[in-house]
Protein backbone atom coordinates (compact mmCIF):
# COMPACT_ATOMS: atom_id res chain seq x y z
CA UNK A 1 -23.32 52.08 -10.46
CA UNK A 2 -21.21 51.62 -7.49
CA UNK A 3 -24.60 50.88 -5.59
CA UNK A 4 -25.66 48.56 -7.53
CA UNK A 5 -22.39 46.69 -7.07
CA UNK A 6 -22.82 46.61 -3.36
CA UNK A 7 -26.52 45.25 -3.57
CA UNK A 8 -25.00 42.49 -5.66
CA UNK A 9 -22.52 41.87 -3.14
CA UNK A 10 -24.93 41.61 -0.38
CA UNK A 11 -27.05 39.66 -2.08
CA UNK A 12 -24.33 36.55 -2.75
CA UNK A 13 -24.70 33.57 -0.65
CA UNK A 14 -21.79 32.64 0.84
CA UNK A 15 -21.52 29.45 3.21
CA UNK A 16 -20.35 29.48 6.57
CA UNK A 17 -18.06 27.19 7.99
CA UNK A 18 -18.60 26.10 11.05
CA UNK A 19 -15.66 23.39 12.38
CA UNK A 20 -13.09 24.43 13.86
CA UNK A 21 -10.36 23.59 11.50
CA UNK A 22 -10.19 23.19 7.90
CA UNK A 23 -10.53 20.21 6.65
CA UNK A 24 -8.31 19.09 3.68
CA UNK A 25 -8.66 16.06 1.08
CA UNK A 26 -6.32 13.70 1.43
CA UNK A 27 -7.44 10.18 0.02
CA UNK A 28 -4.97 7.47 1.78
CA UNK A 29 -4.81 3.97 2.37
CA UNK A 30 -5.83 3.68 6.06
CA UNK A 31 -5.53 0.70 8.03
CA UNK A 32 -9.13 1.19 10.91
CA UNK A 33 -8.94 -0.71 14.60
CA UNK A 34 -12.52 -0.39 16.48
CA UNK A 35 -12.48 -1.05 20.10
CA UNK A 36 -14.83 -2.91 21.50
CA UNK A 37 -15.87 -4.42 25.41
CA UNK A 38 -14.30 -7.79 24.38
CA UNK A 39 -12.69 -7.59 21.28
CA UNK A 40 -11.53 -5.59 18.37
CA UNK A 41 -12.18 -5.03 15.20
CA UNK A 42 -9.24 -4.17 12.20
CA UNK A 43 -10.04 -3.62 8.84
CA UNK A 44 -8.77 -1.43 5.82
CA UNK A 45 -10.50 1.90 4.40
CA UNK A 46 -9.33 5.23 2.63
CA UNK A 47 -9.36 8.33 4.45
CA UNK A 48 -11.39 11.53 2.52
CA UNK A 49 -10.27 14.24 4.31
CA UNK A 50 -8.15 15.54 7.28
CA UNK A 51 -7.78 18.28 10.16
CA UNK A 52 -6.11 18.96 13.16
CA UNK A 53 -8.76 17.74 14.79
CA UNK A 54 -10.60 14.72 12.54
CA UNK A 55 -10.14 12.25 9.97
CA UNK A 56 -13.41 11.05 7.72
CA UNK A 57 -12.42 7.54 6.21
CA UNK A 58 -14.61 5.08 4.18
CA UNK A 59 -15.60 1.52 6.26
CA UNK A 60 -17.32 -1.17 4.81
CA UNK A 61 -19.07 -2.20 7.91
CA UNK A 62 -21.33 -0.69 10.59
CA UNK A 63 -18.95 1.27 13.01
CA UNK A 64 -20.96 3.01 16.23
CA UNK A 65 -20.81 6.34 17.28
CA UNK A 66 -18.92 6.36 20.85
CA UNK A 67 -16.70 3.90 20.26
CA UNK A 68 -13.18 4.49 20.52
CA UNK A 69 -10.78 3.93 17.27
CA UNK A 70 -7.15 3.91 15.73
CA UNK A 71 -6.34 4.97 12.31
CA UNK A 72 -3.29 4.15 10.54
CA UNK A 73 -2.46 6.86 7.64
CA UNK A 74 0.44 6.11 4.78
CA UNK A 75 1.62 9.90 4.81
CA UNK A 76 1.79 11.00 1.81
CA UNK A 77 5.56 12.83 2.82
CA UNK A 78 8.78 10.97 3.54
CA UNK A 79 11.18 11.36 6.56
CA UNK A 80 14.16 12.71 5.11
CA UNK A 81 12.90 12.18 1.52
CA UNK A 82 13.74 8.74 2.38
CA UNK A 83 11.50 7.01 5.44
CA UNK A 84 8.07 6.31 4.82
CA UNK A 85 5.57 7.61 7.59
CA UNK A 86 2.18 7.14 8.84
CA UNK A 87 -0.05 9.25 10.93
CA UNK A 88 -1.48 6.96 14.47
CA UNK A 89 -4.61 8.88 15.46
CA UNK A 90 -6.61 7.98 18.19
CA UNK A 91 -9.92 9.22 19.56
CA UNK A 92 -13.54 8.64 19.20
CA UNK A 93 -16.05 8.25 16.15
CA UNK A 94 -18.26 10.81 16.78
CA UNK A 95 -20.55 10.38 13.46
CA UNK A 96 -21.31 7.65 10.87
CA UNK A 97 -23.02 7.62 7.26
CA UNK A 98 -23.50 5.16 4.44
CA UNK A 99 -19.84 4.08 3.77
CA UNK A 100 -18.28 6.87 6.11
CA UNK A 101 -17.56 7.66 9.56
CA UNK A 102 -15.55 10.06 11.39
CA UNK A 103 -12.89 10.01 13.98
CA UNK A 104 -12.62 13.20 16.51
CA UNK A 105 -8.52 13.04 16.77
CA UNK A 106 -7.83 13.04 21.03
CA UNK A 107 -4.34 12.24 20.38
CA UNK A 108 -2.07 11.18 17.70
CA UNK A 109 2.04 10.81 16.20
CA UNK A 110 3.86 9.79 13.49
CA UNK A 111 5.45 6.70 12.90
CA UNK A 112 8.04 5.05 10.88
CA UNK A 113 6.79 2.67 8.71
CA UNK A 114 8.90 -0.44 8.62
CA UNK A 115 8.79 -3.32 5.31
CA UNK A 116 5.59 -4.19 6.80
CA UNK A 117 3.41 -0.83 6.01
CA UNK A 118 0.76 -1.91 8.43
């Protein structure tokens, strides 16, 4: 019996993750800035999910891998129960799909948010 529970075992396929750090859902109101040579772009998405080191967020336009980016989080915790917050993360899109792309995070901080969330 006990062999035949191992077999079974074995036999399960589990997936493997491969990023570096888990990602988490987190669906917030995200406020998007594109960089471009001469201009930039600013628009409003939702993020999916988070990590330590990326952010995947919805768009509603063609974004381009390589470009460099900004997104504005509402955090979904308050400063002293009190303050609103958002996450600033900066970095690079380093992959787009219908409706998504996502941002590698090179640097980022928190923020008060003032009466003016973004």
């Amino acid at each position: 019996m006990r062999r035949k529970q191992e077999e079974m075992v074995e036999s399960v396929d589990i997936p493997v993750e491969r990023r570096r750090s888990i990602r988490f859902p987190l669906e917030r109101t995200a406020q998007i800035r594109i960089f471009g040579r001469r201009a930039e772009e600013v628009f409003m998405g939702r993020t999916i999910n988070i990590s330590s080191s990326g952010i995947l967020f919805t768009v509603d336009r063609e974004v381009q891998p390589g470009r460099r980016a900004e997104i504005a989080v509402s955090w979904p915790v308050r400063l002293d129960n009190n303050c609103p917050l958002k996450l600033v993360a900066r970095g690079r899109i380093v992959r787009t799909e219908p409706g998504k792309a996502a941002l590698q995070i090179q640097q980022y901080e928190f923020r008060t948010m003032g009466s003016n969330s973004f």
